[in-house]
PDB file of N, CA and C in Angstrom:
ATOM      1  N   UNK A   1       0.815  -1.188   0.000  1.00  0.00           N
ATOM      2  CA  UNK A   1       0.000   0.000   0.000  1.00  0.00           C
ATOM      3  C   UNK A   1       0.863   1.258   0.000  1.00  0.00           C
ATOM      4  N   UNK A   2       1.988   1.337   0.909  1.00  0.00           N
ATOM      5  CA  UNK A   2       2.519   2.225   0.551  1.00  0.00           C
ATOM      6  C   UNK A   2       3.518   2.856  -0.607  1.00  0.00           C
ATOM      7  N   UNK A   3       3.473   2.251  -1.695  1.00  0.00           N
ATOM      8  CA  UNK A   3       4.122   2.766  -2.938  1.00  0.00           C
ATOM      9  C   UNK A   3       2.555   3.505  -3.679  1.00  0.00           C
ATOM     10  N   UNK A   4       1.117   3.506  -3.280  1.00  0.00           N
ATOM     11  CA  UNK A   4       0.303   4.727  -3.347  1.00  0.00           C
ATOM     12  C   UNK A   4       0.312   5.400  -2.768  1.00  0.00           C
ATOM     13  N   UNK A   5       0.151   5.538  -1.251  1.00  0.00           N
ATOM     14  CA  UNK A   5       0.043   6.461  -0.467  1.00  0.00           C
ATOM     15  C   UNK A   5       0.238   7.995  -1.265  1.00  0.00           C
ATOM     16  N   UNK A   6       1.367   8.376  -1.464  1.00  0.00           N
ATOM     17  CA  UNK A   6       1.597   9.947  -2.714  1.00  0.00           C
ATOM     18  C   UNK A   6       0.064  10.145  -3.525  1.00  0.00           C
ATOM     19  N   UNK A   7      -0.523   9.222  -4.150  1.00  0.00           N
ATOM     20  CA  UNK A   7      -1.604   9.190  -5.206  1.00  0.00           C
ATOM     21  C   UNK A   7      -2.919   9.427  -4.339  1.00  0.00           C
ATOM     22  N   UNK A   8      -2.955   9.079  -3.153  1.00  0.00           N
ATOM     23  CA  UNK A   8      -4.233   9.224  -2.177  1.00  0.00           C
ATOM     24  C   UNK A   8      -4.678  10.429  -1.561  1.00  0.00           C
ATOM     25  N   UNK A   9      -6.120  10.839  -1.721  1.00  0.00           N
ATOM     26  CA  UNK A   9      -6.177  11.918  -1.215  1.00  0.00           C
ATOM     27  C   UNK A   9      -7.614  11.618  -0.118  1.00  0.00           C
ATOM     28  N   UNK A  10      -7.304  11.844   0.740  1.00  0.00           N
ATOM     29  CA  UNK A  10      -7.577  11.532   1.943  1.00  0.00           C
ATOM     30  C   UNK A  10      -8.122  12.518   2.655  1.00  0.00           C
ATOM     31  N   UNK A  11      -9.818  12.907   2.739  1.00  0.00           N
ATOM     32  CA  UNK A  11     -10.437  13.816   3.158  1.00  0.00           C
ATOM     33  C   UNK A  11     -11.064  13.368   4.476  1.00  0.00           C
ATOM     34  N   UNK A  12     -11.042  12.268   4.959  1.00  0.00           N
ATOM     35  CA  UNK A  12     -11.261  12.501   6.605  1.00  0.00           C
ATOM     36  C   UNK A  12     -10.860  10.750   6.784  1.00  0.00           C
ATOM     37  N   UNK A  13     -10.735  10.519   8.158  1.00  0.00           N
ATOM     38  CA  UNK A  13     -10.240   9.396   8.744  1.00  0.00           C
ATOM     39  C   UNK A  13     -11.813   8.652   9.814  1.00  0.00           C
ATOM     40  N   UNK A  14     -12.308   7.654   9.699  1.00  0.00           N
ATOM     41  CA  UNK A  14     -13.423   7.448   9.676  1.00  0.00           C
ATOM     42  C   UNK A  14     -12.765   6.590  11.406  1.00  0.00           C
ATOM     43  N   UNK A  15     -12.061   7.015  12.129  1.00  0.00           N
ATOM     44  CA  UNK A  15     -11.583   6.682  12.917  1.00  0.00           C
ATOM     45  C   UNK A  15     -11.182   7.430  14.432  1.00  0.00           C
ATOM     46  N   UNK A  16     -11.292   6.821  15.460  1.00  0.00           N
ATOM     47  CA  UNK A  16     -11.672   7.395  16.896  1.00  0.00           C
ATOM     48  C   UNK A  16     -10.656   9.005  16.750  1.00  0.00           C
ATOM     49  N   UNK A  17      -8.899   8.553  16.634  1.00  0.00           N
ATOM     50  CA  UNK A  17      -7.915   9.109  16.519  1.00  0.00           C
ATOM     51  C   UNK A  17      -7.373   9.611  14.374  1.00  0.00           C
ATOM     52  N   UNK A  18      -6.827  10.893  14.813  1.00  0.00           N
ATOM     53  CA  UNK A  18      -6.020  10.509  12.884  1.00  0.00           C
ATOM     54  C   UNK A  18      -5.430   9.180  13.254  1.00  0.00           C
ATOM     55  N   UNK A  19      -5.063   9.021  11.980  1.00  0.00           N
ATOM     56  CA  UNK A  19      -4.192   7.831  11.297  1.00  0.00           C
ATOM     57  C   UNK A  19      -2.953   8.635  11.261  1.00  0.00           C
ATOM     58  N   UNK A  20      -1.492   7.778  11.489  1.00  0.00           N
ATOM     59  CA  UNK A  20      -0.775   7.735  11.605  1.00  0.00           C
ATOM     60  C   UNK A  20       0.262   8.272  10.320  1.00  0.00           C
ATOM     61  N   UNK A  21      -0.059   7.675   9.386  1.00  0.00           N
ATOM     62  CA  UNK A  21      -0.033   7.607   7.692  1.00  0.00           C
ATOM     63  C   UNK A  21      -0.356   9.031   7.508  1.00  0.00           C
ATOM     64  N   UNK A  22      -1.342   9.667   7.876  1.00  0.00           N
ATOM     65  CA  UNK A  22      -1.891  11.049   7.909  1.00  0.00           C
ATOM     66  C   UNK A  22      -2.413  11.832   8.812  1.00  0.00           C
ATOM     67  N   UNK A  23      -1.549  12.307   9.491  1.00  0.00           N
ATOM     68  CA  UNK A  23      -1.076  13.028  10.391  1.00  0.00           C
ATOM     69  C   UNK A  23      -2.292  14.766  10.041  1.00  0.00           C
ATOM     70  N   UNK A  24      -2.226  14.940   8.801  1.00  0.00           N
ATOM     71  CA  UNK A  24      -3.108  16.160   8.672  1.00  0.00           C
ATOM     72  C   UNK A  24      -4.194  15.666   8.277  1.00  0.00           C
ATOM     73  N   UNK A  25      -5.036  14.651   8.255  1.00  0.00           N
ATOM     74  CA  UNK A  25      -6.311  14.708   8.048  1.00  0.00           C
ATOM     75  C   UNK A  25      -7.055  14.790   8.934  1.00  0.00           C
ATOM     76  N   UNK A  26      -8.387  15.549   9.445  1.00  0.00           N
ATOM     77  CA  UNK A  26      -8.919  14.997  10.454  1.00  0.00           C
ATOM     78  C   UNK A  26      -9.990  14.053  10.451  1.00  0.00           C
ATOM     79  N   UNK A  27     -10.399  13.495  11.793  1.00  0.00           N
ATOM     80  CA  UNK A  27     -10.781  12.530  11.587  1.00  0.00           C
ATOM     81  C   UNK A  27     -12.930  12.844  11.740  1.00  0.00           C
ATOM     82  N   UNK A  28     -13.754  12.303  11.148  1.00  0.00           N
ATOM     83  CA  UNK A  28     -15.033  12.937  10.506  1.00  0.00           C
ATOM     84  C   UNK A  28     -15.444  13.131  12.343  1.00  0.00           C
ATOM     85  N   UNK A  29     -15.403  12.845  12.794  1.00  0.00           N
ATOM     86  CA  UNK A  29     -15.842  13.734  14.585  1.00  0.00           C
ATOM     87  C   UNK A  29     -15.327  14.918  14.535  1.00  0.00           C
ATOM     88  N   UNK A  30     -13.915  15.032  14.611  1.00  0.00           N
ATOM     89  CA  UNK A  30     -13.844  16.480  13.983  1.00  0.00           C
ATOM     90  C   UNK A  30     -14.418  17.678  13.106  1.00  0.00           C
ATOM     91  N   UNK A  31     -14.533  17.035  11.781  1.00  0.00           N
ATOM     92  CA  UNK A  31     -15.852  17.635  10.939  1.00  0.00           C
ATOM     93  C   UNK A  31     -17.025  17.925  11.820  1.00  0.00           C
ATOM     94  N   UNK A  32     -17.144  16.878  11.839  1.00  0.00           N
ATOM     95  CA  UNK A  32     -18.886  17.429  12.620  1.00  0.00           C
ATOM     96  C   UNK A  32     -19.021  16.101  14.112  1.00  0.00           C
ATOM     97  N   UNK A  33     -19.001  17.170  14.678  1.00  0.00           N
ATOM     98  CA  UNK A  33     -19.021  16.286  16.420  1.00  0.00           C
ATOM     99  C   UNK A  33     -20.282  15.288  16.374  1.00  0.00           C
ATOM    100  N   UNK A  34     -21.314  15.627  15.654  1.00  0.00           N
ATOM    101  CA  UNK A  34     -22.422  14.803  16.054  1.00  0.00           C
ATOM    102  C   UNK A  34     -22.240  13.585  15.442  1.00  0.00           C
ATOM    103  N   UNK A  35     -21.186  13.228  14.569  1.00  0.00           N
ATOM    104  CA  UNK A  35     -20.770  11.822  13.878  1.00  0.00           C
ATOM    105  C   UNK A  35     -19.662  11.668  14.177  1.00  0.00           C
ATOM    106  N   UNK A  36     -19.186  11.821  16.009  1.00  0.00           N
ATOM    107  CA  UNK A  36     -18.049  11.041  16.739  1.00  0.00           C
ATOM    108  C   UNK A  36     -17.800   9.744  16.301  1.00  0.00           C
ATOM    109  N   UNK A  37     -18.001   9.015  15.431  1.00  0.00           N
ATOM    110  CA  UNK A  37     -17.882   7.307  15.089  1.00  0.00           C
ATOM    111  C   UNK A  37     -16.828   6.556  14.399  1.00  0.00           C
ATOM    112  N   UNK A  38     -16.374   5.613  14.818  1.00  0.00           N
ATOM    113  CA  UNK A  38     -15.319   5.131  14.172  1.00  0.00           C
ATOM    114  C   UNK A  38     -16.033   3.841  13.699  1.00  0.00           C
ATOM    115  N   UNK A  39     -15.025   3.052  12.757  1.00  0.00           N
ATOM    116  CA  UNK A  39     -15.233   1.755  12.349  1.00  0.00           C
ATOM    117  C   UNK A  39     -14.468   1.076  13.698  1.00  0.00           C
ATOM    118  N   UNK A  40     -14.952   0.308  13.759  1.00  0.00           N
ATOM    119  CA  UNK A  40     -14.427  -0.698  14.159  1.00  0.00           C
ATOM    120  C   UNK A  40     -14.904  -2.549  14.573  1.00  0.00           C
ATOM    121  N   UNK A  41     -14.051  -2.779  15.043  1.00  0.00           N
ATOM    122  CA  UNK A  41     -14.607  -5.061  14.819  1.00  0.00           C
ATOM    123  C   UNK A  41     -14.647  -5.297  15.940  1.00  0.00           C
ATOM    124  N   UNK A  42     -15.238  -6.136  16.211  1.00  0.00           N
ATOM    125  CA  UNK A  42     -15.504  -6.732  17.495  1.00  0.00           C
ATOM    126  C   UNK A  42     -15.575  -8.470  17.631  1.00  0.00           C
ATOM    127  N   UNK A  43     -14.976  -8.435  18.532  1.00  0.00           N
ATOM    128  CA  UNK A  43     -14.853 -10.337  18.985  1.00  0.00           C
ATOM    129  C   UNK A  43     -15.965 -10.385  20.080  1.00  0.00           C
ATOM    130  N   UNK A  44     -17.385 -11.339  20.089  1.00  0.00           N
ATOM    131  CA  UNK A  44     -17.921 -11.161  21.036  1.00  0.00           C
ATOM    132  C   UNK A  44     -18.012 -12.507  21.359  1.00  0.00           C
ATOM    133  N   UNK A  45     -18.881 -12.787  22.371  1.00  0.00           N
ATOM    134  CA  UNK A  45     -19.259 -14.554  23.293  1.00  0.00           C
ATOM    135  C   UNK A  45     -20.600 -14.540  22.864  1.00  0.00           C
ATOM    136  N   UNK A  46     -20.987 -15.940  22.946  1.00  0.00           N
ATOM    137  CA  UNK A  46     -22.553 -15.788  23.077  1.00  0.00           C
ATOM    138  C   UNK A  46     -22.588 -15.309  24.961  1.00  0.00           C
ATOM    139  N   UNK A  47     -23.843 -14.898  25.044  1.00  0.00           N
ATOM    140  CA  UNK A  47     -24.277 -14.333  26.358  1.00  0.00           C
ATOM    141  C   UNK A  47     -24.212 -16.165  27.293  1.00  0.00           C
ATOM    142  N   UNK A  48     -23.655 -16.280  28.500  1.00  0.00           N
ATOM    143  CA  UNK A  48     -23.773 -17.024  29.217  1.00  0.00           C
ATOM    144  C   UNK A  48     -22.218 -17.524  29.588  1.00  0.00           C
ATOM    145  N   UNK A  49     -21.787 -17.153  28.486  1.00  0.00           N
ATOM    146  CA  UNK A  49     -19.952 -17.716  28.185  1.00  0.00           C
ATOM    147  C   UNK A  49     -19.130 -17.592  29.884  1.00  0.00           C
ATOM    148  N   UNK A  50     -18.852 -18.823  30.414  1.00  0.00           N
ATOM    149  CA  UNK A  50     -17.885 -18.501  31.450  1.00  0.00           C
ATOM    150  C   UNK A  50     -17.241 -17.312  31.463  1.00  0.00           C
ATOM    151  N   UNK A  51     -16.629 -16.887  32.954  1.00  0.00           N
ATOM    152  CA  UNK A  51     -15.857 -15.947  32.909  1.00  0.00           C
ATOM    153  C   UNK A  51     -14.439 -16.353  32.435  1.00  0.00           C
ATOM    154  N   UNK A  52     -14.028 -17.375  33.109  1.00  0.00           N
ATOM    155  CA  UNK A  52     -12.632 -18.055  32.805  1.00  0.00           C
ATOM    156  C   UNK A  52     -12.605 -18.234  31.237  1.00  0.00           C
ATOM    157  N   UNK A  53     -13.747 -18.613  30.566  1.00  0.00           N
ATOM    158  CA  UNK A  53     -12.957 -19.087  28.868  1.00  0.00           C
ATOM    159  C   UNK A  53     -13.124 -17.337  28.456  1.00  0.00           C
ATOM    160  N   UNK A  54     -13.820 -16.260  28.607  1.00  0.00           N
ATOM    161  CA  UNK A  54     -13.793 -15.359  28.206  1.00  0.00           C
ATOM    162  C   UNK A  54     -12.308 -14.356  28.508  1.00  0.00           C
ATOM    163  N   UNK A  55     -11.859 -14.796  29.790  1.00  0.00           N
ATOM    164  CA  UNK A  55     -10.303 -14.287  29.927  1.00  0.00           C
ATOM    165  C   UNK A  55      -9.236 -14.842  29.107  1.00  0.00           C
ATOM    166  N   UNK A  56      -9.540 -15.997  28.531  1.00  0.00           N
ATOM    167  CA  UNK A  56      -8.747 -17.002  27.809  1.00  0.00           C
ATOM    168  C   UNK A  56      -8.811 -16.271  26.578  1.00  0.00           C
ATOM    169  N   UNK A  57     -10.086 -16.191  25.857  1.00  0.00           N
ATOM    170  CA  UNK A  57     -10.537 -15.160  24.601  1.00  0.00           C
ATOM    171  C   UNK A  57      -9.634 -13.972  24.787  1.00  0.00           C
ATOM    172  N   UNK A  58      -9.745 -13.039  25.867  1.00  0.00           N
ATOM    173  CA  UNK A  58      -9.391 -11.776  26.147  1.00  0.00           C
ATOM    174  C   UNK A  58      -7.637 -11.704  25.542  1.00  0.00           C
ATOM    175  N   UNK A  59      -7.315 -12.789  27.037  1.00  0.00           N
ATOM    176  CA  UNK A  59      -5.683 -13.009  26.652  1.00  0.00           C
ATOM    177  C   UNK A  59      -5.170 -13.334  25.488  1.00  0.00           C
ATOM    178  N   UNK A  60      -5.563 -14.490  24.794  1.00  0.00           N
ATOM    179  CA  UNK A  60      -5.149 -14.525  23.215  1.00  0.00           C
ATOM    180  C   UNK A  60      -5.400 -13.401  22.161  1.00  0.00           C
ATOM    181  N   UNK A  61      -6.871 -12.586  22.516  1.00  0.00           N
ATOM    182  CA  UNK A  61      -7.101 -11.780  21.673  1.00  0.00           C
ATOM    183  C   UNK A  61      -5.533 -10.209  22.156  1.00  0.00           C
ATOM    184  N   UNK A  62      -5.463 -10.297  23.041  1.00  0.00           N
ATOM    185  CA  UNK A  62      -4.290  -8.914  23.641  1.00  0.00           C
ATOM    186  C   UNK A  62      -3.123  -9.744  22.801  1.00  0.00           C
ATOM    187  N   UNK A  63      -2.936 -10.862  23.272  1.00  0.00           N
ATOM    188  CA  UNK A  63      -1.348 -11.353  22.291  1.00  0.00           C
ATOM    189  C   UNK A  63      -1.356 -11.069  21.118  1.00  0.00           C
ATOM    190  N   UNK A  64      -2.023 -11.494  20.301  1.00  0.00           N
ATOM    191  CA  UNK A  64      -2.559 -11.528  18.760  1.00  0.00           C
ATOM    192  C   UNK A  64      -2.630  -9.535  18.539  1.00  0.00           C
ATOM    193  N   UNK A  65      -2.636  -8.495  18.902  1.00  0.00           N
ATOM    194  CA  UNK A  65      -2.480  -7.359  18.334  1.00  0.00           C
ATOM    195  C   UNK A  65      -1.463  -6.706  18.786  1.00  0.00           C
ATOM    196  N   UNK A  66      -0.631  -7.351  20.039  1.00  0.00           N
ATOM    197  CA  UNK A  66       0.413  -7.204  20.105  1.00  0.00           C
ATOM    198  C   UNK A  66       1.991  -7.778  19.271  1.00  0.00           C
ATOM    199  N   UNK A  67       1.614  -8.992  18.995  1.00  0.00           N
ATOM    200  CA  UNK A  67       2.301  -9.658  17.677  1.00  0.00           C
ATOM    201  C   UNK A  67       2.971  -9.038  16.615  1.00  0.00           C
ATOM    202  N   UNK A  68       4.010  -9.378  16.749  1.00  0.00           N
ATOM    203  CA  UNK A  68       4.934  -9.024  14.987  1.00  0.00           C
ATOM    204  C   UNK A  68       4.223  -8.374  14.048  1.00  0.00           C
ATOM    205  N   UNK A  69       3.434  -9.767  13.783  1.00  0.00           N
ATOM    206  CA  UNK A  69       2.382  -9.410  12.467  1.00  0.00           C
ATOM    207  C   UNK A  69       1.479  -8.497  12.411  1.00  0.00           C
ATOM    208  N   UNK A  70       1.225  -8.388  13.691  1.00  0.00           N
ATOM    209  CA  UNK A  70       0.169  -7.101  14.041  1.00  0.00           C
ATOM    210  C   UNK A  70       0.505  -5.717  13.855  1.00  0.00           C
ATOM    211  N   UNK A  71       1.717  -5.673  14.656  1.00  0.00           N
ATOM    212  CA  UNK A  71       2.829  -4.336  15.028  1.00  0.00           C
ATOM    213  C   UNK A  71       2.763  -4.148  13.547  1.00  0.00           C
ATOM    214  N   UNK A  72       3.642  -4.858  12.571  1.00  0.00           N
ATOM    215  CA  UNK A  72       3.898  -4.837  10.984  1.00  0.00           C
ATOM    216  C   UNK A  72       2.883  -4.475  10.433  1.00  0.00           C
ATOM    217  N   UNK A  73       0.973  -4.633  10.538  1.00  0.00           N
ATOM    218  CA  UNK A  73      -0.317  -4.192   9.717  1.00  0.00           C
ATOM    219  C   UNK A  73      -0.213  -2.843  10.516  1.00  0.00           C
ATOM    220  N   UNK A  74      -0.212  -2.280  11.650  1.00  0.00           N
ATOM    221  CA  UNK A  74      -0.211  -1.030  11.735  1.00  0.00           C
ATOM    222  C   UNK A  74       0.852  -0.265  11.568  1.00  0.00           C
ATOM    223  N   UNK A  75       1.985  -0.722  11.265  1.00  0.00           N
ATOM    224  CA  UNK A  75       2.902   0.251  10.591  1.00  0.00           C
ATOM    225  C   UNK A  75       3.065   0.260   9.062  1.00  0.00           C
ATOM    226  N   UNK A  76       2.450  -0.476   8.606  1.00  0.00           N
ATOM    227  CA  UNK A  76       2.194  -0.400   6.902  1.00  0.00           C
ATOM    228  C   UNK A  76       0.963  -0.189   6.471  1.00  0.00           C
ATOM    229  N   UNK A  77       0.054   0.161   7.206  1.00  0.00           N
ATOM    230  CA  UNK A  77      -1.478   0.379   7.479  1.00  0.00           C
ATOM    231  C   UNK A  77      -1.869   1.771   7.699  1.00  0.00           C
ATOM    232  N   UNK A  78      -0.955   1.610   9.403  1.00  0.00           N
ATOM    233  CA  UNK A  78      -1.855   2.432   9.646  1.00  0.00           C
ATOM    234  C   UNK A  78      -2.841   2.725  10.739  1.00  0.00           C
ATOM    235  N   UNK A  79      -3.659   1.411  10.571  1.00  0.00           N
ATOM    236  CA  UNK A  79      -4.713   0.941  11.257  1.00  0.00           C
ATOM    237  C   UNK A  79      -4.749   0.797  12.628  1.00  0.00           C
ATOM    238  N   UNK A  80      -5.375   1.286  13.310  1.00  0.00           N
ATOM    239  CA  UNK A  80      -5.104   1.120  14.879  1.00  0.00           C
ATOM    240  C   UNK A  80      -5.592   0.116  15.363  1.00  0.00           C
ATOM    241  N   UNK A  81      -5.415  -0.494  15.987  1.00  0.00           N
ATOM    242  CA  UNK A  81      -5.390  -2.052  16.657  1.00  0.00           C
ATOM    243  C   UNK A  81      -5.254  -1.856  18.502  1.00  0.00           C
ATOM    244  N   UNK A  82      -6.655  -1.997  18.909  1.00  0.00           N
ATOM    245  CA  UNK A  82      -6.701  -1.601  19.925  1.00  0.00           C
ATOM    246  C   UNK A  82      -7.739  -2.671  20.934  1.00  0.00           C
ATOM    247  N   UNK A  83      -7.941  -2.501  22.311  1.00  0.00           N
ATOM    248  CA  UNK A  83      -8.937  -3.799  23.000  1.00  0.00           C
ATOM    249  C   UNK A  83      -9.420  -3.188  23.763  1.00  0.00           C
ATOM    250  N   UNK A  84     -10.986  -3.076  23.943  1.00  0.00           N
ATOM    251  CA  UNK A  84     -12.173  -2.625  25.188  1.00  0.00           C
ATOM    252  C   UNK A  84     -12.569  -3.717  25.527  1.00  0.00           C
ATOM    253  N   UNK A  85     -12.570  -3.199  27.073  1.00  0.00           N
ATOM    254  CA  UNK A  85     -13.302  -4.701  27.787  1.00  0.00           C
ATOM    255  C   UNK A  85     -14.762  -4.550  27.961  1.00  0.00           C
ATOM    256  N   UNK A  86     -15.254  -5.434  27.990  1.00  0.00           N
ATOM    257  CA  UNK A  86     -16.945  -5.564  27.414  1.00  0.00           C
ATOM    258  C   UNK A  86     -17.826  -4.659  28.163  1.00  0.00           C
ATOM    259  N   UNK A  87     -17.470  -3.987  29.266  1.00  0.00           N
ATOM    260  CA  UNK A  87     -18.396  -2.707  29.496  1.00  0.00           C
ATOM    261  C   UNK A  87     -17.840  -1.455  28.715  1.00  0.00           C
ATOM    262  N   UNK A  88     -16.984  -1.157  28.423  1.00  0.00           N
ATOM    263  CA  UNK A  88     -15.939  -0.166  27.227  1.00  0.00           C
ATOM    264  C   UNK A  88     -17.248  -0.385  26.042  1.00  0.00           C
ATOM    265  N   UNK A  89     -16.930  -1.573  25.645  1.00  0.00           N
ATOM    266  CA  UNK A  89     -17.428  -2.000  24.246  1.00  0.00           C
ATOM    267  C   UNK A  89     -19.146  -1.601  24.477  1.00  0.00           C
ATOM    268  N   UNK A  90     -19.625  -2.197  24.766  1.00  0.00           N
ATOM    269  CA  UNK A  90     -20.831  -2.191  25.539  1.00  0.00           C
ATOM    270  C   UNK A  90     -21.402  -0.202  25.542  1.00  0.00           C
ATOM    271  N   UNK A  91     -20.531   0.221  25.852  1.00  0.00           N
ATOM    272  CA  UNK A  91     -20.503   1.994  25.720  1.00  0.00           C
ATOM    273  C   UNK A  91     -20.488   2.280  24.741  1.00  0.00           C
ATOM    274  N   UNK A  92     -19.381   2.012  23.846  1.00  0.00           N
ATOM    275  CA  UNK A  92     -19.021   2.150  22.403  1.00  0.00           C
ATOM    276  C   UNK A  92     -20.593   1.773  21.890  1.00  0.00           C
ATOM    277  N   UNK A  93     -20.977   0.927  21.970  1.00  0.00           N
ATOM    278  CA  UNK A  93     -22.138   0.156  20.887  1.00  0.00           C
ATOM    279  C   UNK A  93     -23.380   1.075  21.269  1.00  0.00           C
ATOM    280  N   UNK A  94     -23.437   1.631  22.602  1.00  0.00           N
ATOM    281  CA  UNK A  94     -24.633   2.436  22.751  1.00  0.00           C
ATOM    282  C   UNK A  94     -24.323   3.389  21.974  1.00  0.00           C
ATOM    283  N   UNK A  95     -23.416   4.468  22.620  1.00  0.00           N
ATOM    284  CA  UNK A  95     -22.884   5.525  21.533  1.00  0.00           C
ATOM    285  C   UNK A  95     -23.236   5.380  20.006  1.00  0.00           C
ATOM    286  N   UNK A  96     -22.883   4.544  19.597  1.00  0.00           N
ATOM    287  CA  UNK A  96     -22.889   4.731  17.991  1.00  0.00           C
ATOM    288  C   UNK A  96     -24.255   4.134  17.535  1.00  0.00           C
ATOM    289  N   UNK A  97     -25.058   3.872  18.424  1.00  0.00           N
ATOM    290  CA  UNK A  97     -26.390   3.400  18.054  1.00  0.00           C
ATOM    291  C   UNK A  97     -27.301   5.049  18.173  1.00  0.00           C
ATOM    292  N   UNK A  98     -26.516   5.429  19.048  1.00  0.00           N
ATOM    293  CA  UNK A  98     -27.460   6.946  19.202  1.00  0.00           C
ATOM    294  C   UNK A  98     -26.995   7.980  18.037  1.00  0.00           C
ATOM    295  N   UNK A  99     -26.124   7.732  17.578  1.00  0.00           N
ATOM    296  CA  UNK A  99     -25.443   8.428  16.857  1.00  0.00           C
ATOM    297  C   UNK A  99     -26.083   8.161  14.995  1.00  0.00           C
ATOM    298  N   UNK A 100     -26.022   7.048  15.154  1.00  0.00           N
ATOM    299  CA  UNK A 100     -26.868   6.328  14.200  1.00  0.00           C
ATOM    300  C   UNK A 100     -28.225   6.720  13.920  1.00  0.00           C
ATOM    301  N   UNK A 101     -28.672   6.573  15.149  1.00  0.00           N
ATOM    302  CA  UNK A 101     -30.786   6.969  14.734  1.00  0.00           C
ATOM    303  C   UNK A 101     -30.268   8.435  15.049  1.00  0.00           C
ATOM    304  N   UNK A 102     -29.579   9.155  15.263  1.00  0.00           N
ATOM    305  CA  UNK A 102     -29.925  10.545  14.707  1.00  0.00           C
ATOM    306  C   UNK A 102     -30.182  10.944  13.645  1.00  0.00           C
ATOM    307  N   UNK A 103     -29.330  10.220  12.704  1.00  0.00           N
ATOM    308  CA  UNK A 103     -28.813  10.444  11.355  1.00  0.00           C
ATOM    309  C   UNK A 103     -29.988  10.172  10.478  1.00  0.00           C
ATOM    310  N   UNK A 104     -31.231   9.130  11.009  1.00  0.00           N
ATOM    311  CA  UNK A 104     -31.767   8.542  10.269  1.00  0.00           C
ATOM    312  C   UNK A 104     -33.423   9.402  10.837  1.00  0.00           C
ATOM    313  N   UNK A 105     -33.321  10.814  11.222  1.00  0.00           N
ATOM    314  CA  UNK A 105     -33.775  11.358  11.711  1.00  0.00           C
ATOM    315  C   UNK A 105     -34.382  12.709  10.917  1.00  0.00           C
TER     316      UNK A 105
END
């Protein structure tokens, strides 16, 4: 990706923080506060899931974006690679649900 980067023009970052890669763009919360929203993925349990196998989930999931390979997609990326623990997330998902039916308002 980065032998385009020069060719890209990059009018907002659909992401919590800028991107790294682009340092002067801002990111669309900036534009307009009322669409604070980022993309982002989520690893979830079904509802009932032990606590113990869900720390097991947790821990592999923290190794795995800490990883080589990981470190290496956000420095040729970009991409921020980050972990909320399920009341975090849980916030996040309200947030952008309110944020959402505004829009559709």
């Amino acid at each position: 990706m980065s032998d385009c980067l020069p060719q890209l023009q990059v009018l907002a970052a659909v992401t919590a923080e800028r991107l790294p890669l682009f340092p002067d763009v801002p990111t669309v919360g900036e534009l307009a506060p009322e669409l604070n929203i980022a993309l982002w993925n989520g690893l979830f349990v079904p509802k009932g899931t032990p606590q113990d196998v869900i720390a097991k989930i947790e821990a592999a999931a923290l190794a795995g974006i800490k990883s080589g390979d990981a470190l290496g997609y956000v420095d040729a990326l970009g991409a921020p690679l980050y972990w909320q623990d399920s009341a975090a997330a849980a916030a996040q998902i309200k947030a952008d649900k309110q944020t959402m039916q505004g829009l559709s308002q």
